[in-house]
Each structure stands twice: as structure tokens, then as C-alpha cells.
C-alpha atoms as a PDB file:
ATOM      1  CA  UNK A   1     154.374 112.228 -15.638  1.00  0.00           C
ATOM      2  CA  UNK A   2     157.465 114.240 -15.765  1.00  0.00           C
ATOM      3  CA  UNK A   3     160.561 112.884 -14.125  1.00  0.00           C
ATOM      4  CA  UNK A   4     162.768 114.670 -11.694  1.00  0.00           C
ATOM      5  CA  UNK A   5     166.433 114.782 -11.803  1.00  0.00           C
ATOM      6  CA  UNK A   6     168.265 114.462  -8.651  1.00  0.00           C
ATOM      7  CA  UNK A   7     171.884 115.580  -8.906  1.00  0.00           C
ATOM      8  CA  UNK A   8     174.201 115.478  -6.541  1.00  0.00           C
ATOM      9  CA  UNK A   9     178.011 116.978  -6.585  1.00  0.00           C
ATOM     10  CA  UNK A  10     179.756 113.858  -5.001  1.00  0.00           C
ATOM     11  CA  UNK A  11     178.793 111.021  -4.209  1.00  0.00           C
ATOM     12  CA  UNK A  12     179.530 111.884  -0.346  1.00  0.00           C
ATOM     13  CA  UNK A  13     176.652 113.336  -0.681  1.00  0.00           C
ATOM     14  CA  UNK A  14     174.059 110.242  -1.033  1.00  0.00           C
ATOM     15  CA  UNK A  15     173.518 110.020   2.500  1.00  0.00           C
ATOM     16  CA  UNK A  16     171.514 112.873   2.140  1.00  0.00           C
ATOM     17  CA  UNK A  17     170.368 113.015  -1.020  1.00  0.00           C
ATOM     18  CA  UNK A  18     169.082 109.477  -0.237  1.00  0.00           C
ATOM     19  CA  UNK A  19     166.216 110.522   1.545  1.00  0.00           C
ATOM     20  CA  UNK A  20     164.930 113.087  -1.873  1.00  0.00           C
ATOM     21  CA  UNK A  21     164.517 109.468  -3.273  1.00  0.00           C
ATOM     22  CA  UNK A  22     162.792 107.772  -1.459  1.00  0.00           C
ATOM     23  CA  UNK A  23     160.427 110.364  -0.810  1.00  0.00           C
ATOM     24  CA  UNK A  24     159.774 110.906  -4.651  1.00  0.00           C
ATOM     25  CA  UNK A  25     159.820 106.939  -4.877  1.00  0.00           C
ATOM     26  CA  UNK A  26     157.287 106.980  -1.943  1.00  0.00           C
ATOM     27  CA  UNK A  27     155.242 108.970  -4.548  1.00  0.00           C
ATOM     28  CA  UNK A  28     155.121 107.172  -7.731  1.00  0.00           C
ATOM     29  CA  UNK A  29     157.624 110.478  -9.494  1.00  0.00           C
ATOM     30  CA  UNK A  30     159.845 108.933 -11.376  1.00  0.00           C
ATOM     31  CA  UNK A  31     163.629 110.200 -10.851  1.00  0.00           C
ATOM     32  CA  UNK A  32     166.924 109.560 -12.226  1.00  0.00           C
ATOM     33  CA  UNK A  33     170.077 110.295  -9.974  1.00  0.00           C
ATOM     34  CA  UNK A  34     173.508 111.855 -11.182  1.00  0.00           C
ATOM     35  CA  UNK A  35     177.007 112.711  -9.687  1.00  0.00           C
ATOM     36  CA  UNK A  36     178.185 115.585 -11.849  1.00  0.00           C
ATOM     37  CA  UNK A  37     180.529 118.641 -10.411  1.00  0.00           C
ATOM     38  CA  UNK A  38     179.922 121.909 -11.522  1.00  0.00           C
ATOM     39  CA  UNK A  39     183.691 122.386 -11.325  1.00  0.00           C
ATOM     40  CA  UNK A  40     185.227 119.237 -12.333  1.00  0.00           C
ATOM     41  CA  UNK A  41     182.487 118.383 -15.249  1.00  0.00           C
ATOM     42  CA  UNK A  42     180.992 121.461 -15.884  1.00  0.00           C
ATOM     43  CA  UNK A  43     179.977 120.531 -19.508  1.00  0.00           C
ATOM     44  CA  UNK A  44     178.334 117.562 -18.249  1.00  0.00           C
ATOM     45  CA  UNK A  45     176.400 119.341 -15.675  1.00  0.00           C
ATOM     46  CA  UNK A  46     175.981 122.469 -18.458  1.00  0.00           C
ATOM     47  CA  UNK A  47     174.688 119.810 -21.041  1.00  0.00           C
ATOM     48  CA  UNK A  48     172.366 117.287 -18.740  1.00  0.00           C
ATOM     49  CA  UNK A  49     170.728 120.862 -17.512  1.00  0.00           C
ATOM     50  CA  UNK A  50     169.931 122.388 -21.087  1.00  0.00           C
ATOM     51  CA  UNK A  51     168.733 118.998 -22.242  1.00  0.00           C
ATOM     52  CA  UNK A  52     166.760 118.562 -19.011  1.00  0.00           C
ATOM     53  CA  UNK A  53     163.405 119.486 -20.726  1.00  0.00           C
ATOM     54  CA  UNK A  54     163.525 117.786 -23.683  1.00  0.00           C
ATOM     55  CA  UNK A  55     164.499 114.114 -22.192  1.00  0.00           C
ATOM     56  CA  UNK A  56     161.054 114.393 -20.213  1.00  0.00           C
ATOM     57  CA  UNK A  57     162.559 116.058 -16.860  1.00  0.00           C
ATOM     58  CA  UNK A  58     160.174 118.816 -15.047  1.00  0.00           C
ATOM     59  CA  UNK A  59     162.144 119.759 -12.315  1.00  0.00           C
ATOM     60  CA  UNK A  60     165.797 119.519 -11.165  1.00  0.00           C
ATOM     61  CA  UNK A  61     166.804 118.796  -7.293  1.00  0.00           C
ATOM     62  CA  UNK A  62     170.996 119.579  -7.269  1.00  0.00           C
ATOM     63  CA  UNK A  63     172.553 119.210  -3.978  1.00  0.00           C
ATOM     64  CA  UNK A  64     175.804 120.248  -3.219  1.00  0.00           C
ATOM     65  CA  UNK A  65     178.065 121.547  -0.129  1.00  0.00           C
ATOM     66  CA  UNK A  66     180.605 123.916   0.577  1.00  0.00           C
ATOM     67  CA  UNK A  67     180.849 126.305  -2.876  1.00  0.00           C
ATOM     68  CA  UNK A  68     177.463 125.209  -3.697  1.00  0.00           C
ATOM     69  CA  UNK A  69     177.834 126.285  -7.369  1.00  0.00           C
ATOM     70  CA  UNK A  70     175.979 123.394  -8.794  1.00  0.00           C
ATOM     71  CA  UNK A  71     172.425 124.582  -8.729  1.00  0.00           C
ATOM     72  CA  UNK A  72     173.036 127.523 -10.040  1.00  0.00           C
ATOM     73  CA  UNK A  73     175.321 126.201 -13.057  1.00  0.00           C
ATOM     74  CA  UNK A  74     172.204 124.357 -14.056  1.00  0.00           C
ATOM     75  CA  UNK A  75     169.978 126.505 -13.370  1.00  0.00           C
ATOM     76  CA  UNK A  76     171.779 128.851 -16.038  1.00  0.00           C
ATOM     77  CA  UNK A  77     171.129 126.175 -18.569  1.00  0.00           C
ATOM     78  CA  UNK A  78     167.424 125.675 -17.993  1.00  0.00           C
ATOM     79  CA  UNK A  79     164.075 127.135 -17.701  1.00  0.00           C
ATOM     80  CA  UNK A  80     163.237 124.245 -15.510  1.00  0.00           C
ATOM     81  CA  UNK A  81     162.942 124.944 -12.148  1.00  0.00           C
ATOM     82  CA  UNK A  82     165.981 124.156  -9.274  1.00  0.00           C
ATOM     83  CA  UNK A  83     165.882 123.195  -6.473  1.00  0.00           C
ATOM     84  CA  UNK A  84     168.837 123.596  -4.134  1.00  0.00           C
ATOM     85  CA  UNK A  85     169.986 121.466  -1.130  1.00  0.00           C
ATOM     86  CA  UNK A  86     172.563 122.776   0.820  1.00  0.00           C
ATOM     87  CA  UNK A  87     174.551 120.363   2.168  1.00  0.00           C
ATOM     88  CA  UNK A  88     176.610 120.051   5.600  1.00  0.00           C
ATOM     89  CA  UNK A  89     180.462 120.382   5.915  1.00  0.00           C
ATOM     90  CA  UNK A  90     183.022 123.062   5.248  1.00  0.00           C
ATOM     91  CA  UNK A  91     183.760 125.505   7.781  1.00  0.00           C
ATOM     92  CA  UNK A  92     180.575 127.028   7.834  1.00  0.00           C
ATOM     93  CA  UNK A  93     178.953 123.859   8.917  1.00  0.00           C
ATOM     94  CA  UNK A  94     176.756 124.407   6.133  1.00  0.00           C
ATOM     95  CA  UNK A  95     175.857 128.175   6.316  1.00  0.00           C
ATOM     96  CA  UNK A  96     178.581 128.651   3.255  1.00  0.00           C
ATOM     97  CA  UNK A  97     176.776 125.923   1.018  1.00  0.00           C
ATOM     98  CA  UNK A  98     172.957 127.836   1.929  1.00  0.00           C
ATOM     99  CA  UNK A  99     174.046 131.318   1.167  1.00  0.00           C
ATOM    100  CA  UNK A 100     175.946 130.001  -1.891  1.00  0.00           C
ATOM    101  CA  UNK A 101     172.953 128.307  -2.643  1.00  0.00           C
ATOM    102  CA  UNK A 102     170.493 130.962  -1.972  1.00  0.00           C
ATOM    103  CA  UNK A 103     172.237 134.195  -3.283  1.00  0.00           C
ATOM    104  CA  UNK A 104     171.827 133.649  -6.963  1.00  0.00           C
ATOM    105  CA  UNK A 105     171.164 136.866  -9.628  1.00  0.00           C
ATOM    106  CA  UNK A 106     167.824 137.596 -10.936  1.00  0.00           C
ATOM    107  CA  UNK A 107     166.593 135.891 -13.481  1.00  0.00           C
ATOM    108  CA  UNK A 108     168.714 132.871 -12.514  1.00  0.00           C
ATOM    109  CA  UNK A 109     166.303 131.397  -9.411  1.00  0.00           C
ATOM    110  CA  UNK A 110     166.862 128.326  -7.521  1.00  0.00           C
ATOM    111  CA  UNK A 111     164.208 127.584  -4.964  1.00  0.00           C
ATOM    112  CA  UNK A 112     166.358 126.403  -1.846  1.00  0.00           C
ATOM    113  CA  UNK A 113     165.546 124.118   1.326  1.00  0.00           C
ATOM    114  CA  UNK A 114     167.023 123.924   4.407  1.00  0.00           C
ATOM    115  CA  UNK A 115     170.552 122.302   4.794  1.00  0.00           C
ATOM    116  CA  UNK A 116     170.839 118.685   4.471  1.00  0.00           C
ATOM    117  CA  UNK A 117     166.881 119.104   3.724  1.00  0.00           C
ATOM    118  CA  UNK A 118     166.569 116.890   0.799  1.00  0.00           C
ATOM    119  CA  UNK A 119     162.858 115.257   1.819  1.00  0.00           C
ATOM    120  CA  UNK A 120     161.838 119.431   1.416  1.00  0.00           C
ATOM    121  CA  UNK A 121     163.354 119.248  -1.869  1.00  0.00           C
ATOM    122  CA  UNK A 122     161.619 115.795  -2.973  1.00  0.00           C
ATOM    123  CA  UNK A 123     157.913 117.594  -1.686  1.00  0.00           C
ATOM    124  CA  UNK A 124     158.662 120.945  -3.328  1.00  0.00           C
ATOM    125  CA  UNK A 125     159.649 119.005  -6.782  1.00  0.00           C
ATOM    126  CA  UNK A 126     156.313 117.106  -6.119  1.00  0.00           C
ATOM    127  CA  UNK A 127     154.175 120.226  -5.067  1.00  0.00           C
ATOM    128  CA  UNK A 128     155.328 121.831  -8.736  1.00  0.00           C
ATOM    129  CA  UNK A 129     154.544 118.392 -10.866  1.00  0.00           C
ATOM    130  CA  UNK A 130     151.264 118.232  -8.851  1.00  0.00           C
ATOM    131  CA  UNK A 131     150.421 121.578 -10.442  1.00  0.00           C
ATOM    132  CA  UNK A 132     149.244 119.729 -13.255  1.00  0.00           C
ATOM    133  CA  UNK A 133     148.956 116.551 -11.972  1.00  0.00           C
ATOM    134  CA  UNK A 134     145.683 115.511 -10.164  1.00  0.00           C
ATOM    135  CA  UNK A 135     146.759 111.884  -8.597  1.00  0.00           C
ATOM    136  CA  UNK A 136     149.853 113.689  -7.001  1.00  0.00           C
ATOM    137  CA  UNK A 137     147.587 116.958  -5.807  1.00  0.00           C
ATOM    138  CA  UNK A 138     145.469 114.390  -3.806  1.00  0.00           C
ATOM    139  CA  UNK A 139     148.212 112.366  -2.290  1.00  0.00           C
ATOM    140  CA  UNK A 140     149.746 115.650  -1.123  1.00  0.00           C
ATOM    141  CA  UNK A 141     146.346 116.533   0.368  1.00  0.00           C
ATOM    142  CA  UNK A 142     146.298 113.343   2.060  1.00  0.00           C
ATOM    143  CA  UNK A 143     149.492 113.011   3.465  1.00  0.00           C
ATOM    144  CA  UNK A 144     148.973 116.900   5.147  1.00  0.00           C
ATOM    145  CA  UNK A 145     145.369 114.730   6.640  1.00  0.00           C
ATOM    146  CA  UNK A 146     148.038 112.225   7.845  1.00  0.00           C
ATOM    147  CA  UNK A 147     150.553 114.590   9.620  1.00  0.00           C
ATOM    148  CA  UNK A 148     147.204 116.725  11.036  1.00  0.00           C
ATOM    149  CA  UNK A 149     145.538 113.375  12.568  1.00  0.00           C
ATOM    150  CA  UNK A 150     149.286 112.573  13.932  1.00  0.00           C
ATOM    151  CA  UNK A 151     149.952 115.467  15.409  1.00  0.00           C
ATOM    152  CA  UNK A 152     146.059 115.753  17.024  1.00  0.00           C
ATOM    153  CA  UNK A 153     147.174 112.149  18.853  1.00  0.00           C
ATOM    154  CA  UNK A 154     150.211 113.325  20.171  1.00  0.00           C
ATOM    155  CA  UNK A 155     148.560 116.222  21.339  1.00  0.00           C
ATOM    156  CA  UNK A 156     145.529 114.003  23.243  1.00  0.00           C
ATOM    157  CA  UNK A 157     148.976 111.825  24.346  1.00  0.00           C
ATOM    158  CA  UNK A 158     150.699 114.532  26.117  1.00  0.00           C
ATOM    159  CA  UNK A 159     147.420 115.881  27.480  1.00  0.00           C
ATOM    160  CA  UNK A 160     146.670 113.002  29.081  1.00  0.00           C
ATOM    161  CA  UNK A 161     149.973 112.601  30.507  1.00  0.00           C
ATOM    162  CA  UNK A 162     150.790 116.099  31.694  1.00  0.00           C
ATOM    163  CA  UNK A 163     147.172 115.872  33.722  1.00  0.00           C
ATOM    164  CA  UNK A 164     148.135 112.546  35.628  1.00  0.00           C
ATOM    165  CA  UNK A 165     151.743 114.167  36.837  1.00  0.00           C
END
């Protein structure tokens, strides 16, 4: 199975980048998790992205807030695909790091979640590995059984209790 990369641009950003972990974790992906900048070690970032393929990695997950320039600095390196996470903070209490995220030129795509929406980014990264990847289709399929059956039992719960007020 191909691995997934989960880079973040500080490390004040593991809070939330935490939970893109465990999720993949939760599935059996295999992941290895980075700090890199894409202003303060851009050649890192520039290298780990155009060597991304090659050392086994099928998709990339790169968080970052504020400027937001590191998914798309690796997604310039790669034909993998990217995943952005816009993360919280700045003045824009996150709009800035989405629309940094977000607005990238054509032929330079990163796929982008909501902000601070790193479990989206872990399921997307798994959605695209399950495209060739039975075992993962089916525990996708299962978990959307899971959060179907949940939500039918909440539903029954509230019924009952709205009809007793």
C-alpha cells in the first residue's frame, strides 16, 4: 500500500494535524509526518515533494496557516496529488490560509478541506489510495453503514423525545 505523507509547516500545527493521523492510523495507511516550511526550508520541502513518488508515497496531506504556501510549493514538485489543510490563526482567523490554499494556477491543483479539517484530509487521502485498493474501498463503505445506522438512532432518539414533551 502506498504511504501518505503528512506535512505540516510548524510544529504548532500538530494539534491539528494530529487528528489526519490517527484517522489514517485508524485505517491501516501507513504515514510518515514532517515539519518542513516552504519559506524557511524550501529545498527540503522542494526535494521531499519531487522524491515523494519514488520513496513509495501516493498522496501528500500539507497543512499550513496564515500564507499557506506550503501545499502549493509541493505540489509544484509532484504529480502526486495535495491535499491542503488550512489552518486557524492570522488575522483572517483562517480565511487567509483557505484562499491561499485554494487559489492555486492551473495545472498546479491542490484538493483543499475545510480549515483546521485535517480528519477530511486523512479520508480524502484514503478515498484516492482506495481507488486501487479493495480492503480500504470496503472499510470506507462500512464506516458510511456506521455513520447511516448512527445517525438513524439519533433520529428514533429525538423522535421519541420530542413526542413525550
Amino acid at each position: 500500500m502506498k504511504k501518505v505523507a503528512v506535512i505540516m509547516g510548524s510544529d504548532s500545527d500538530w494539534a491539528v494535524v494530529k487528528k489526519a493521523v490517527v484517522t489514517l492510523k485508524e485505517y491501516g495507511v501507513p504515514c510518515e509526518t514532517h515539519v518542513m516550511s516552504a519559506h524557511r526550508t524550501p529545498a527540503e520541502a522542494a526535494q521531499f515533494a519531487s522524491s515523494a513518488k519514488e520513496n513509495g508515497f501516493g498522496v501528500i496531506i500539507a497543512a499550513a496557516g496564515m500564507a499557506a504556501h506550503l501545499a502549493g510549493v509541493l505540489a509544484a514538485h509532484t504529480t502526486l496529488p495535495v491535499i491542503g489543510i488550512p489552518i486557524a490563526g492570522g488575522i483572517g482567523g483562517g480565511l487567509d490560509a483557505l484562499l491561499a490554499t485554494v487559489q492555486m494556477p492551473s495545472g498546479i491543483p491542490v484538493a483543499t478541506v475545510a480549515v483546521n479539517g485535517a480528519a477530511n484530509a486523512a479520508f480524502l487521502a484514503i478515498q484516492m489510495l482506495a481507488l486501487s485498493d479493495e480492503e480500504l474501498a470496503k472499510k470506507l463503505a462500512d464506516n458510511k453503514t456506521r455513520m447511516a445506522e448512527g445517525v438513524k438512532e439519533k433520529d428514533a432518539r429525538i423522535a421519541a423525545e420530542a413526542k413525550d414533551l
